[in-house]
PDB file of N, CA and C in Angstrom:
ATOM      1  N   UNK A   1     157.589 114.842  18.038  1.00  0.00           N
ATOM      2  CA  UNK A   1     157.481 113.480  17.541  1.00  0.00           C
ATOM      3  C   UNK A   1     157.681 112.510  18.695  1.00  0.00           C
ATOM      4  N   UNK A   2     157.166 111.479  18.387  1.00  0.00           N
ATOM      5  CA  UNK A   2     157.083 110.666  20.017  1.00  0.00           C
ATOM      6  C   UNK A   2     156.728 108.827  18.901  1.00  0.00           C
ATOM      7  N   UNK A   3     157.319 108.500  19.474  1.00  0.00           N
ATOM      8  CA  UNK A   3     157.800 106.694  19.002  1.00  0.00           C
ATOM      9  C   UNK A   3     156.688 106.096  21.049  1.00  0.00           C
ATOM     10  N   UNK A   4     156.290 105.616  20.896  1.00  0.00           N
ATOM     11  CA  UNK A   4     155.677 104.664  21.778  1.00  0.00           C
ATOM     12  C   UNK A   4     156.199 102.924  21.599  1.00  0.00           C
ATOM     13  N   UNK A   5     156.941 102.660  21.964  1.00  0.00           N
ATOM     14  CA  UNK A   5     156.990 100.891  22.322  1.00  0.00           C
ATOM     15  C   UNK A   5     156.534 100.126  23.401  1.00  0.00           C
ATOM     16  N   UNK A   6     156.158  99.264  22.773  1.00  0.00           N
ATOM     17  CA  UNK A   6     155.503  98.007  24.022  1.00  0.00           C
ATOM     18  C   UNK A   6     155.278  96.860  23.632  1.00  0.00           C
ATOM     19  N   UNK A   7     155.492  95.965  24.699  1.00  0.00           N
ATOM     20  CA  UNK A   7     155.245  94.867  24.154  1.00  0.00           C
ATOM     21  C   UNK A   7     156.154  93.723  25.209  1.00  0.00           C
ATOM     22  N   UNK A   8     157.133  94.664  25.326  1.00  0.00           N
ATOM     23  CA  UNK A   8     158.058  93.564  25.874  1.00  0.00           C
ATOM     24  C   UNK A   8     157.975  92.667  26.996  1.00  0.00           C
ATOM     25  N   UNK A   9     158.989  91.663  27.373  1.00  0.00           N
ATOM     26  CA  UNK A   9     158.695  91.069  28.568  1.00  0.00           C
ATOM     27  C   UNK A   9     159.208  90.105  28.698  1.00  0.00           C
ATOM     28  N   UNK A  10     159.056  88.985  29.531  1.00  0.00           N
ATOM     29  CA  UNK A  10     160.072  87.801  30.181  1.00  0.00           C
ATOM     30  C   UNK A  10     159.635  86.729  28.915  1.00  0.00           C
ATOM     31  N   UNK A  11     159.867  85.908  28.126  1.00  0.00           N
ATOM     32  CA  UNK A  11     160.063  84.608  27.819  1.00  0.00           C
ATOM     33  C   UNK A  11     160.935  83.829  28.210  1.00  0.00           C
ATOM     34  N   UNK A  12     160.397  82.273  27.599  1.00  0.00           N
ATOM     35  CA  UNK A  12     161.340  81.062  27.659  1.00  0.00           C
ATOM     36  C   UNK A  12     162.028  81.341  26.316  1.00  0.00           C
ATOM     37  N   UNK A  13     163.473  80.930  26.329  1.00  0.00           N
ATOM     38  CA  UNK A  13     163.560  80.058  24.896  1.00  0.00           C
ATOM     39  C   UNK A  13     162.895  79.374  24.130  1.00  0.00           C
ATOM     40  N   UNK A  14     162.717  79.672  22.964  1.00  0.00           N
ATOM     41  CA  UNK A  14     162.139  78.895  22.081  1.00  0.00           C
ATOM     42  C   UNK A  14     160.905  79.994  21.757  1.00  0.00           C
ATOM     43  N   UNK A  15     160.771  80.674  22.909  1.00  0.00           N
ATOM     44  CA  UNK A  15     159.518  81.324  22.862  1.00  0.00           C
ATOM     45  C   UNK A  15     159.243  82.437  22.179  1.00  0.00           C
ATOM     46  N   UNK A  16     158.253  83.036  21.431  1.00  0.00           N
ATOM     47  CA  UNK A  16     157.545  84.372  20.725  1.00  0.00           C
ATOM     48  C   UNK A  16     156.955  85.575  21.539  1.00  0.00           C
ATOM     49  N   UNK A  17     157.172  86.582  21.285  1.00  0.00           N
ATOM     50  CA  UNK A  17     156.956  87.874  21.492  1.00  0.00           C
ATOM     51  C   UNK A  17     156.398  88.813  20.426  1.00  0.00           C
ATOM     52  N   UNK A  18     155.352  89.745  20.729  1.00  0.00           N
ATOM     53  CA  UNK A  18     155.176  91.058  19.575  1.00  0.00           C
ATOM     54  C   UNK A  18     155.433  92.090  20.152  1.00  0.00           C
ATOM     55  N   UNK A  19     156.052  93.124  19.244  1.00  0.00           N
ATOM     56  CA  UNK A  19     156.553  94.473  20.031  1.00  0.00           C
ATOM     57  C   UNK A  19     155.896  95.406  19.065  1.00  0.00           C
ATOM     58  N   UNK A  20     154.887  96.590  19.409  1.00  0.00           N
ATOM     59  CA  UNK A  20     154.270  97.459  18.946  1.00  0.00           C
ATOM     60  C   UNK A  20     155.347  98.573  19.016  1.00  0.00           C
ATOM     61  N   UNK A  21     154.904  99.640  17.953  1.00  0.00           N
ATOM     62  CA  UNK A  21     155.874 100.736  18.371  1.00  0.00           C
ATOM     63  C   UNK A  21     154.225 101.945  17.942  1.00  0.00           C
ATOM     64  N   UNK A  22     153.653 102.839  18.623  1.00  0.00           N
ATOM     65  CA  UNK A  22     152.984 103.788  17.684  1.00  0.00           C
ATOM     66  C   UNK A  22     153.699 104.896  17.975  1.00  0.00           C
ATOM     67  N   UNK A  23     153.377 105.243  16.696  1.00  0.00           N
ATOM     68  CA  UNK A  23     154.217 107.305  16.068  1.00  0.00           C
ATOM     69  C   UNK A  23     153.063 108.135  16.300  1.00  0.00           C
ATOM     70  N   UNK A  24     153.895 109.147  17.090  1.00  0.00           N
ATOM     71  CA  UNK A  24     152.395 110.452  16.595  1.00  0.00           C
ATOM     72  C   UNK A  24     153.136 111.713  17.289  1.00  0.00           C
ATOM     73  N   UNK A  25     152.640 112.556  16.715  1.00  0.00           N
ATOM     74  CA  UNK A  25     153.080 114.336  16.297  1.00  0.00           C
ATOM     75  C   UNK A  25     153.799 114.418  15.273  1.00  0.00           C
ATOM     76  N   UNK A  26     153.486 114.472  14.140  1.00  0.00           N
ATOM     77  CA  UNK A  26     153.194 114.851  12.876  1.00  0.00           C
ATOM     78  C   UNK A  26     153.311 113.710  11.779  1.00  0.00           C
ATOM     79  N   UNK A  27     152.962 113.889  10.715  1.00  0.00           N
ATOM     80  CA  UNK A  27     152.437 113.333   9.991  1.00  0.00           C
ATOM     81  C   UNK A  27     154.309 112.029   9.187  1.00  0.00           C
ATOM     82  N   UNK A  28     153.547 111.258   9.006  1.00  0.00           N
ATOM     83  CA  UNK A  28     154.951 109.827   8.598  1.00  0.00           C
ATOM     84  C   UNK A  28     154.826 109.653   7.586  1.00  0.00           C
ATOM     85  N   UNK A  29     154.431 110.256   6.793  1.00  0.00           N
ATOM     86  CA  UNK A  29     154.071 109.617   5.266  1.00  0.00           C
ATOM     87  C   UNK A  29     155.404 110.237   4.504  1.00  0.00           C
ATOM     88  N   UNK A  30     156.027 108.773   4.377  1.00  0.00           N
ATOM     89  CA  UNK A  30     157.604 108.475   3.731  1.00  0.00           C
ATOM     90  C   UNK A  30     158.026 108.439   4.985  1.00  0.00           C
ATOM     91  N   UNK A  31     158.068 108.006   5.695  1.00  0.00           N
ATOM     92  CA  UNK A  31     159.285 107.694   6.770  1.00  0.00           C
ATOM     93  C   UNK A  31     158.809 105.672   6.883  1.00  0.00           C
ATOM     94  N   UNK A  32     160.101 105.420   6.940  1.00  0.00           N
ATOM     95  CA  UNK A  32     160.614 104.622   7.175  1.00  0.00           C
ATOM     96  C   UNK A  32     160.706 104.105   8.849  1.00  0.00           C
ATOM     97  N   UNK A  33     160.265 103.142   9.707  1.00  0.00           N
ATOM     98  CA  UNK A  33     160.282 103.184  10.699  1.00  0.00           C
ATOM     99  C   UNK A  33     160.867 101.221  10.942  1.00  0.00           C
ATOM    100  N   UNK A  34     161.829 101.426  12.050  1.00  0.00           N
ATOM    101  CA  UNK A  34     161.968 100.126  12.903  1.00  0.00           C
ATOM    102  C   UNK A  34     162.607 100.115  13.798  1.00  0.00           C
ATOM    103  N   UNK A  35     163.989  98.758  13.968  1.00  0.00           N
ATOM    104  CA  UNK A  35     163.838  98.432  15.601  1.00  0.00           C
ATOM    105  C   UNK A  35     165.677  98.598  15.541  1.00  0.00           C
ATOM    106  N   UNK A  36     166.134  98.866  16.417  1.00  0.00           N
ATOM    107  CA  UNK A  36     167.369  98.432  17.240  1.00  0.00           C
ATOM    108  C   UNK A  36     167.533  97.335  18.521  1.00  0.00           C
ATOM    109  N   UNK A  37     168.201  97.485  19.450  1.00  0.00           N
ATOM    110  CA  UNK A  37     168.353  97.069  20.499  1.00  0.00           C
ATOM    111  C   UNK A  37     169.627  96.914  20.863  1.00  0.00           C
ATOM    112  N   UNK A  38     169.686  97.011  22.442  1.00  0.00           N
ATOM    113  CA  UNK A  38     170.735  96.997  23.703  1.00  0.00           C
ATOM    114  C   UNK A  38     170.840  96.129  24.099  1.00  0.00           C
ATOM    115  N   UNK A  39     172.255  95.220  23.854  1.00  0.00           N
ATOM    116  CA  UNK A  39     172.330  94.696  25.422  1.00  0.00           C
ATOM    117  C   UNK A  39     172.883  95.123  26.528  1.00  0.00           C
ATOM    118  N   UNK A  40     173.030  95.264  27.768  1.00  0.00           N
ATOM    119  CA  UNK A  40     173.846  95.592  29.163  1.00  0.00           C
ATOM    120  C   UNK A  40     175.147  95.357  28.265  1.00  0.00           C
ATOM    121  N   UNK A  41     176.408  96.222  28.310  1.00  0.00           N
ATOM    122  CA  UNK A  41     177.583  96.416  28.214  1.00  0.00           C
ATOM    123  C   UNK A  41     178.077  96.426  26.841  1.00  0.00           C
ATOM    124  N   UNK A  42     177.005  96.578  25.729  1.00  0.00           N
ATOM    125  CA  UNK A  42     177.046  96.227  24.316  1.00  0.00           C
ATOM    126  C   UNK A  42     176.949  97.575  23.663  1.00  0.00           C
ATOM    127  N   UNK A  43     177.025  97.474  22.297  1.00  0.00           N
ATOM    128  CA  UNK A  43     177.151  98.770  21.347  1.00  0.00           C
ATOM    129  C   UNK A  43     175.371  98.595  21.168  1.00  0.00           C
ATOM    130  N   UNK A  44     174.294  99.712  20.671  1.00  0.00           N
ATOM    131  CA  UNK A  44     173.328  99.554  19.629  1.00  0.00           C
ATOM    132  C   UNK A  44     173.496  98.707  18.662  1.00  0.00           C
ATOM    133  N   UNK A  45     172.488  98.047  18.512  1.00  0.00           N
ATOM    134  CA  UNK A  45     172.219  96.882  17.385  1.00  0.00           C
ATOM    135  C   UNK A  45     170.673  97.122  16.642  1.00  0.00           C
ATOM    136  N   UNK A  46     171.645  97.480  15.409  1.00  0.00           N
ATOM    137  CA  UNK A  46     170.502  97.010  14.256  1.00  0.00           C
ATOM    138  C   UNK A  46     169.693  95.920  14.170  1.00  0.00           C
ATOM    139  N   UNK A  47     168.364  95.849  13.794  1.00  0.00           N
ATOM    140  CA  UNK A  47     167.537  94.714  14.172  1.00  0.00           C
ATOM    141  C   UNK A  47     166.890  94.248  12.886  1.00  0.00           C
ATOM    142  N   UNK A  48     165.656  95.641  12.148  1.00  0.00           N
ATOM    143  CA  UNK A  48     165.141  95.679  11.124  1.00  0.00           C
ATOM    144  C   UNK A  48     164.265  96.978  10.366  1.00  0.00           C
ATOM    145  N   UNK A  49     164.549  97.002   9.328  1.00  0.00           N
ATOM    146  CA  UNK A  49     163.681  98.653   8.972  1.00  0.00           C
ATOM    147  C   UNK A  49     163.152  97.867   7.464  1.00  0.00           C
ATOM    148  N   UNK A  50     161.269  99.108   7.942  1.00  0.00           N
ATOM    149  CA  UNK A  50     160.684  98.928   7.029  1.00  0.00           C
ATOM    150  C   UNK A  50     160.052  99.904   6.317  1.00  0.00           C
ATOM    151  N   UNK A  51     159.950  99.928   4.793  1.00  0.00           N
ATOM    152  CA  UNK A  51     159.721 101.220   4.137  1.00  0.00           C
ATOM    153  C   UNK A  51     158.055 101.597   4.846  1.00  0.00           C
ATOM    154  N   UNK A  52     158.014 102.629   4.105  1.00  0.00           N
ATOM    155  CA  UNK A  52     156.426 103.553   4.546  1.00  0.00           C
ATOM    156  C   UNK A  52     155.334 102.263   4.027  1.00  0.00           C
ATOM    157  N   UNK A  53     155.734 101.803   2.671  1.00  0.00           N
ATOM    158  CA  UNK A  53     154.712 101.203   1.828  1.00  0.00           C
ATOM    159  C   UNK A  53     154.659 100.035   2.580  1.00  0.00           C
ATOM    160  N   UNK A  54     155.763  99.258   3.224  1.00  0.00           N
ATOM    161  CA  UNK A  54     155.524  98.113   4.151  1.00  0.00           C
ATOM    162  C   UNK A  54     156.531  97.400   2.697  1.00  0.00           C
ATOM    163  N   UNK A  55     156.713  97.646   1.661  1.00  0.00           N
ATOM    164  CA  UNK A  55     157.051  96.691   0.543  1.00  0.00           C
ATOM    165  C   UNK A  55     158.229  96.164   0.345  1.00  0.00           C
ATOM    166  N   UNK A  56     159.312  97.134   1.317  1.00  0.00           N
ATOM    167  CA  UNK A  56     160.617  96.455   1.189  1.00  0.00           C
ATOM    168  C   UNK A  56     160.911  96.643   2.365  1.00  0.00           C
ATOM    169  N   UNK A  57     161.643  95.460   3.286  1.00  0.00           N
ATOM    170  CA  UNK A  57     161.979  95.230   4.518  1.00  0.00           C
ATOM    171  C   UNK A  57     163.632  94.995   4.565  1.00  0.00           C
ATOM    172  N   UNK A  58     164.380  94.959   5.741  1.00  0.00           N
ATOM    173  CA  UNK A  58     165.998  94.757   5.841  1.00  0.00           C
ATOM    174  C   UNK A  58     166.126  94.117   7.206  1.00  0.00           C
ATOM    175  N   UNK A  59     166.808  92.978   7.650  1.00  0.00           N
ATOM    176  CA  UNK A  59     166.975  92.509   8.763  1.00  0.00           C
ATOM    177  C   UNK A  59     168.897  92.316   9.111  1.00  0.00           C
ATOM    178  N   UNK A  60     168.756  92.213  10.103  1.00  0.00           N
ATOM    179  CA  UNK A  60     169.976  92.146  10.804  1.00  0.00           C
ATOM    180  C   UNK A  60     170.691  90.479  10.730  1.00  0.00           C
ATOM    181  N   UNK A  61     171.715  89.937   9.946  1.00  0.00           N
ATOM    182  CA  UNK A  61     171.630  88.702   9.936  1.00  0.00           C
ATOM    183  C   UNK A  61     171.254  87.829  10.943  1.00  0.00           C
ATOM    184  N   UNK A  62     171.796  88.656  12.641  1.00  0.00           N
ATOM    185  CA  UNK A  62     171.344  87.659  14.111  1.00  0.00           C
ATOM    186  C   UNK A  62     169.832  87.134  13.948  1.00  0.00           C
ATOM    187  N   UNK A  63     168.595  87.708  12.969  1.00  0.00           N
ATOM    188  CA  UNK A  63     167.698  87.806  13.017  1.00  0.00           C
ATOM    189  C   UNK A  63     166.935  87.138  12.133  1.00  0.00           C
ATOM    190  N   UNK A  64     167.363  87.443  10.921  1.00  0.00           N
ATOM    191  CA  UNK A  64     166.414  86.994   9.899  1.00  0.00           C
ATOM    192  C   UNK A  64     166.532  85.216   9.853  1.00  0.00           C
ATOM    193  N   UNK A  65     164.947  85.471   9.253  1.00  0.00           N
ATOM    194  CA  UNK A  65     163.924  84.109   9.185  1.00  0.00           C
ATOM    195  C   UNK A  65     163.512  83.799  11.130  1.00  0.00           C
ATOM    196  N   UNK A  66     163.822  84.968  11.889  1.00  0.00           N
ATOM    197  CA  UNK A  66     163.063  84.592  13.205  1.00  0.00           C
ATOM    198  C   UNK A  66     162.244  85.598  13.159  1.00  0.00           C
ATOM    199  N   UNK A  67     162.405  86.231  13.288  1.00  0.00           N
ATOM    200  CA  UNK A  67     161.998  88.156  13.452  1.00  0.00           C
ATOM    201  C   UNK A  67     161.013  88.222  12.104  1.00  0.00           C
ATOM    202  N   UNK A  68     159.978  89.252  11.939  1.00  0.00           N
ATOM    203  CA  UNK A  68     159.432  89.566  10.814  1.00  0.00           C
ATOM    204  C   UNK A  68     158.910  91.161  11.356  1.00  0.00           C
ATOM    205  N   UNK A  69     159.343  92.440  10.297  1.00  0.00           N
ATOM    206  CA  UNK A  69     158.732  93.586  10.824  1.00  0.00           C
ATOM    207  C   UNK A  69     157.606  93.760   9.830  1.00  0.00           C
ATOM    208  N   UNK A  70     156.699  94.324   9.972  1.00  0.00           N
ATOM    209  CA  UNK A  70     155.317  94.709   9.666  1.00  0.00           C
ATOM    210  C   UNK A  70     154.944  96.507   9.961  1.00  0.00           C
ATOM    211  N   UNK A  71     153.803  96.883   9.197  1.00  0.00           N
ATOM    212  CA  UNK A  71     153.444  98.331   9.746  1.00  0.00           C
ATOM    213  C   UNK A  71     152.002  98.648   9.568  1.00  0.00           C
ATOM    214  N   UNK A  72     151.617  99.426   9.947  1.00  0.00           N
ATOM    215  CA  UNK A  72     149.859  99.619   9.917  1.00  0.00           C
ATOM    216  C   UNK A  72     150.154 101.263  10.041  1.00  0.00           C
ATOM    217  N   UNK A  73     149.779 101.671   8.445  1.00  0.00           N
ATOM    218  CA  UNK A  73     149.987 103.319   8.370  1.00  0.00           C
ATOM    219  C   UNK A  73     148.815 103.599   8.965  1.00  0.00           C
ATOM    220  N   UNK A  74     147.599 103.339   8.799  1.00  0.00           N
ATOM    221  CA  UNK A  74     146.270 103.860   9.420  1.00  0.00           C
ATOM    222  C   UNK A  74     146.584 103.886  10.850  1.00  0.00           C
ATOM    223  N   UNK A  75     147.397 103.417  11.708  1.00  0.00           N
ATOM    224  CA  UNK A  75     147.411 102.958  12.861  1.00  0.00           C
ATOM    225  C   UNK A  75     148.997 104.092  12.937  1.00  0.00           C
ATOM    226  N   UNK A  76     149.810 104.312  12.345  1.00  0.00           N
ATOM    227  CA  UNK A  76     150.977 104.923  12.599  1.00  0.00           C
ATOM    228  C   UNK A  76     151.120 104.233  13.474  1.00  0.00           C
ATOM    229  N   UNK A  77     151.535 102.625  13.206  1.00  0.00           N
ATOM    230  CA  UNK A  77     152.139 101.705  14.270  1.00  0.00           C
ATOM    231  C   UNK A  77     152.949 100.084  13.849  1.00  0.00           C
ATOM    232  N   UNK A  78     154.216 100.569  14.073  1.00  0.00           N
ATOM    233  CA  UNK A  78     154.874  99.390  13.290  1.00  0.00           C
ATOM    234  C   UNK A  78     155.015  98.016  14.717  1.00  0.00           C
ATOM    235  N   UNK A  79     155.436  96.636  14.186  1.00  0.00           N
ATOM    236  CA  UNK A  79     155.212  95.741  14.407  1.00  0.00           C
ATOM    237  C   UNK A  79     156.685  94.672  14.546  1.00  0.00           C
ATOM    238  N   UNK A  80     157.058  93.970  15.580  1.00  0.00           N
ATOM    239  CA  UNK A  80     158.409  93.403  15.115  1.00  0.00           C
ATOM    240  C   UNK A  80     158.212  92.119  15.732  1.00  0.00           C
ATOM    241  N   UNK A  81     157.258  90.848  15.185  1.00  0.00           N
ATOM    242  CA  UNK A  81     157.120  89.225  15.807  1.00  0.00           C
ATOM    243  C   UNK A  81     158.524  88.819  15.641  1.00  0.00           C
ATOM    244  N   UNK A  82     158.563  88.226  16.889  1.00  0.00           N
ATOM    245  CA  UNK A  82     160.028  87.557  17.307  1.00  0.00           C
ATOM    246  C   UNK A  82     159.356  86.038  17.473  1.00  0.00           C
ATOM    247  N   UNK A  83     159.964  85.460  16.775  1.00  0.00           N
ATOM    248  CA  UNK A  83     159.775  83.720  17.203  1.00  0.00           C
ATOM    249  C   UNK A  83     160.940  83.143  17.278  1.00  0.00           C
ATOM    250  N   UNK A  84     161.118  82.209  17.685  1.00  0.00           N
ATOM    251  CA  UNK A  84     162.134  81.163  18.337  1.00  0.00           C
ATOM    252  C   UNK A  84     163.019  81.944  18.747  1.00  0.00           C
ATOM    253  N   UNK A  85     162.715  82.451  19.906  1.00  0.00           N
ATOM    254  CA  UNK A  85     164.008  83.636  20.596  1.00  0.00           C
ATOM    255  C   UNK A  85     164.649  82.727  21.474  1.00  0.00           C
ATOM    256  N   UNK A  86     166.162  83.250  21.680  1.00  0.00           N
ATOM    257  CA  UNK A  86     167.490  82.862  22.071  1.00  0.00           C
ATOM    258  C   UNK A  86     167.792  83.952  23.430  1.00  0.00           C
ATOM    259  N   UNK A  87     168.474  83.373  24.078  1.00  0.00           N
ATOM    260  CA  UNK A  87     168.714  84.303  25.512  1.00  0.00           C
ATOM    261  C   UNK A  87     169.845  85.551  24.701  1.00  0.00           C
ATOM    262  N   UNK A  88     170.287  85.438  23.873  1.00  0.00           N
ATOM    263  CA  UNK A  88     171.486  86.576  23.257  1.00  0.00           C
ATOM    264  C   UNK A  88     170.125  87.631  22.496  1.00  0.00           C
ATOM    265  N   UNK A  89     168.875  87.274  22.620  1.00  0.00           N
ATOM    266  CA  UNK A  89     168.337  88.436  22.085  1.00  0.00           C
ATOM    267  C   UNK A  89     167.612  88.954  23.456  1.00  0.00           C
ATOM    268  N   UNK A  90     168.138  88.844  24.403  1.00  0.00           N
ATOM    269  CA  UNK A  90     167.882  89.918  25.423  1.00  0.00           C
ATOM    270  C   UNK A  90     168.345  90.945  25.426  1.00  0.00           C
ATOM    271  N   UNK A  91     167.507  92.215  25.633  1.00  0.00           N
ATOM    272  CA  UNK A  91     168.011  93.984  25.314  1.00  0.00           C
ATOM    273  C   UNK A  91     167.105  94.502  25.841  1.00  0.00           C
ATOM    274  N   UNK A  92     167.227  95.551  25.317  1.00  0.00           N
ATOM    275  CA  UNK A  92     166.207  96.613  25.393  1.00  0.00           C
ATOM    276  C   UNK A  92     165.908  97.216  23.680  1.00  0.00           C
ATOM    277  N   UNK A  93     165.102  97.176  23.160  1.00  0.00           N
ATOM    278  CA  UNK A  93     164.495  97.089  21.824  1.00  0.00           C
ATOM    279  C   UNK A  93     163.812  98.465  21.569  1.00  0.00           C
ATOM    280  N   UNK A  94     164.410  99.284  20.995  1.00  0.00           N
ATOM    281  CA  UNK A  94     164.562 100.456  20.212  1.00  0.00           C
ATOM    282  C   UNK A  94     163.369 100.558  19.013  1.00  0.00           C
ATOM    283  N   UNK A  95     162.110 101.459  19.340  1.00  0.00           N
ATOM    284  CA  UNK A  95     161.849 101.880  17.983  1.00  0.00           C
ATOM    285  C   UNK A  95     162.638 103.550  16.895  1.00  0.00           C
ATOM    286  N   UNK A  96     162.681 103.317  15.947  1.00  0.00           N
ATOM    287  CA  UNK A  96     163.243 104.505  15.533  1.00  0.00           C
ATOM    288  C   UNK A  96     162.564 104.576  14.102  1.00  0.00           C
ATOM    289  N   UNK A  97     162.429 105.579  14.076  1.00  0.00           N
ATOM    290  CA  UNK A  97     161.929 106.127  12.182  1.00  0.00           C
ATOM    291  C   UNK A  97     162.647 107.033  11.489  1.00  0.00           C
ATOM    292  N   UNK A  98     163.179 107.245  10.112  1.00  0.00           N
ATOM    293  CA  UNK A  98     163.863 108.050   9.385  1.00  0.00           C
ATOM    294  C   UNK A  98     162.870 108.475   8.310  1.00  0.00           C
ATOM    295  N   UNK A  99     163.321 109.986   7.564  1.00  0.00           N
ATOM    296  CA  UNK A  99     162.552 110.118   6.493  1.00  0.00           C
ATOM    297  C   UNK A  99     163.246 109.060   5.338  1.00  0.00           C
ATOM    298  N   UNK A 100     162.523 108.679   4.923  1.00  0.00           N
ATOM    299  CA  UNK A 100     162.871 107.791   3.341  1.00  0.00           C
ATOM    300  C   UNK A 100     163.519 106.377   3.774  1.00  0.00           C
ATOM    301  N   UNK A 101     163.293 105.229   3.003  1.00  0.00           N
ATOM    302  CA  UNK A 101     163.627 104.036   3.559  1.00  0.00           C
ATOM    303  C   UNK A 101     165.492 104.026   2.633  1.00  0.00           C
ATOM    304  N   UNK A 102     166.033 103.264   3.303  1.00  0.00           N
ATOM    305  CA  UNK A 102     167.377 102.810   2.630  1.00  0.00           C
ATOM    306  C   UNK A 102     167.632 101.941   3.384  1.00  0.00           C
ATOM    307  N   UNK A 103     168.819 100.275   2.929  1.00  0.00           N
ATOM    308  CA  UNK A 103     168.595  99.855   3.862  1.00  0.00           C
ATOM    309  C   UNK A 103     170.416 100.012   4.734  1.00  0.00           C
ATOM    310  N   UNK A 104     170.170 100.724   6.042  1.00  0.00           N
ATOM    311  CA  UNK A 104     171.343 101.159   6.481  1.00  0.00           C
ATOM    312  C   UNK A 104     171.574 100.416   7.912  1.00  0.00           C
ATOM    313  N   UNK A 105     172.285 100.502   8.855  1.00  0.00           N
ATOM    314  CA  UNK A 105     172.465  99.514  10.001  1.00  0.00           C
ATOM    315  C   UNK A 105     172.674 100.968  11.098  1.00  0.00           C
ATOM    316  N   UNK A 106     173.482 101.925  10.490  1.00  0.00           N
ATOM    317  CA  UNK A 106     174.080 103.128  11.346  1.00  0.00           C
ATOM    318  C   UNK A 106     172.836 103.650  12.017  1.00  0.00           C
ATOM    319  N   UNK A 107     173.148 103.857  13.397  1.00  0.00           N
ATOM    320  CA  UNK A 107     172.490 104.644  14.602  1.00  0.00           C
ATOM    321  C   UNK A 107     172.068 106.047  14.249  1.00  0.00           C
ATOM    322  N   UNK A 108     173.242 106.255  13.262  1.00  0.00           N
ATOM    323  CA  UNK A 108     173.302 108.198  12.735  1.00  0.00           C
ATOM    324  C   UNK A 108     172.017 108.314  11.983  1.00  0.00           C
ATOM    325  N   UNK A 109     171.365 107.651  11.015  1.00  0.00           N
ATOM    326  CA  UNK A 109     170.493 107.324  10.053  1.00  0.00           C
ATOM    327  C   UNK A 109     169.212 107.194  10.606  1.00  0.00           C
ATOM    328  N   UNK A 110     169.220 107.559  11.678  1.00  0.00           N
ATOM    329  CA  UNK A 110     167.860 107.465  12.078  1.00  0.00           C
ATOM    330  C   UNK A 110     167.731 108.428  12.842  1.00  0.00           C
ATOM    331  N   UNK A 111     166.341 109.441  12.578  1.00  0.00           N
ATOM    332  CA  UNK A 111     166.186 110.645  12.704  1.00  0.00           C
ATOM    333  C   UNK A 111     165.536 110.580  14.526  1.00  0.00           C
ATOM    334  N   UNK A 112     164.646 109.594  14.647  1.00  0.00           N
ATOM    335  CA  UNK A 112     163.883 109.275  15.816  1.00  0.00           C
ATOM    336  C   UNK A 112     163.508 108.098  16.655  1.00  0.00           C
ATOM    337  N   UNK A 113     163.756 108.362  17.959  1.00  0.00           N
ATOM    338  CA  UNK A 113     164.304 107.005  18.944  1.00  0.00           C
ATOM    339  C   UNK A 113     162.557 106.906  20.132  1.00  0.00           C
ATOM    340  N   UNK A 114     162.435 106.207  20.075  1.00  0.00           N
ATOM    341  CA  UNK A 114     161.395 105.496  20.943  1.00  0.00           C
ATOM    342  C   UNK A 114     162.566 105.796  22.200  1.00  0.00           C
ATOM    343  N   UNK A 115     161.405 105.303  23.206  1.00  0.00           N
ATOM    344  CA  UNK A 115     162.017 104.744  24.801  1.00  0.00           C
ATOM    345  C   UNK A 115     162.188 103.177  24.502  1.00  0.00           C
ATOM    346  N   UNK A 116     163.180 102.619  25.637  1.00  0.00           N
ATOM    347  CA  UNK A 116     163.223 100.981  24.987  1.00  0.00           C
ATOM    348  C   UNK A 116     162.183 100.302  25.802  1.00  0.00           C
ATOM    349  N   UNK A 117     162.010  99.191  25.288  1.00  0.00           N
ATOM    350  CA  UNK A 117     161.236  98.400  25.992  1.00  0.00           C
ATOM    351  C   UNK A 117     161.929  96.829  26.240  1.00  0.00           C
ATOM    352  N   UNK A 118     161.707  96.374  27.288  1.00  0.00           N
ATOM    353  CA  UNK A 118     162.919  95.462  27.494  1.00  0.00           C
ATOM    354  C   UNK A 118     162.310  93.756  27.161  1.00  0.00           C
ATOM    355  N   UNK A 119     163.688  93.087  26.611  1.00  0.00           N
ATOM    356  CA  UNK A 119     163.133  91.901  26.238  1.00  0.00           C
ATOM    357  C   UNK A 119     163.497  91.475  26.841  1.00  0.00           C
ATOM    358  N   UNK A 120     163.441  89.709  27.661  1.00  0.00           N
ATOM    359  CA  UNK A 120     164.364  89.251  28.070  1.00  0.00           C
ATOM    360  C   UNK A 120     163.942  87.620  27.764  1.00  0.00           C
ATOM    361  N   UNK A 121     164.944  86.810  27.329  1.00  0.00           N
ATOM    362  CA  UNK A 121     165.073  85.684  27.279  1.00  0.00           C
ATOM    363  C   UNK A 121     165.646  84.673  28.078  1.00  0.00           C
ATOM    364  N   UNK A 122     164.580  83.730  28.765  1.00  0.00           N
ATOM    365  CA  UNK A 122     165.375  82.710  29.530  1.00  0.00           C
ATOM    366  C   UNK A 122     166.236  81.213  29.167  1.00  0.00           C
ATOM    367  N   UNK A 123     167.006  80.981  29.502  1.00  0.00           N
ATOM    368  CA  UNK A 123     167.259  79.641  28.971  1.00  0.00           C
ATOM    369  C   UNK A 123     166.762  78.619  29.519  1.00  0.00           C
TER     370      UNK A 123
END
């Protein structure tokens, strides 16, 4: 199984980003897939997870109403628009997928980790 992310990169404040994640070696149908992230000297942070169907979503309070996750099953490739980003959402941004959606925050709960891809926000 292999998580692909990309997307990331330098902004201003204030500024928008999209972060792709695609899945592939074996089949996702019922898994649940989304995002974490790192900062330098910080614990993992929950971000957002979204069911298989795309129909029920969960965000991280730092996040919601900026952030929106999305998914494209034909594409086995989920989606995480960041708008009006803040220099505290600089990391490194984690895709991960679990079988079955729930909405959980724990690191343990997730079966599969992308490589990160790094955000960074300027002020």
């Amino acid at each position: 199984v292999q998580l692909q992310a990309s997307g990331g990169g330098l902004v201003q404040a204030g500024g928008s980003l999209r972060l792709s994640c695609a899945a592939s070696g074996r089949t996702f149908s019922s898994y649940a897939m989304g995002w974490f992230r790192q900062a330098p000297g910080k614990e993992r942070e929950f971000v957002a997870v979204i069911s298989w169907s795309g129909g029920s979503t969960y965000y991280a309070d730092s996040v919601k109403g900026r952030f929106t996750i999305s998914r494209d099953n034909a594409k086995i490739t989920v989606y995480l628009q960041m708008n009006s980003l803040k220099p505290e959402d600089t990391a490194a941004y984690y895709c991960v997928a679990r079988r079955g959606y729930i909405r959980t925050m724990q690191v343990g709960e997730y079966d599969y980790w992308g490589q990160g891809t790094q955000v960074t926000v300027s002020s």
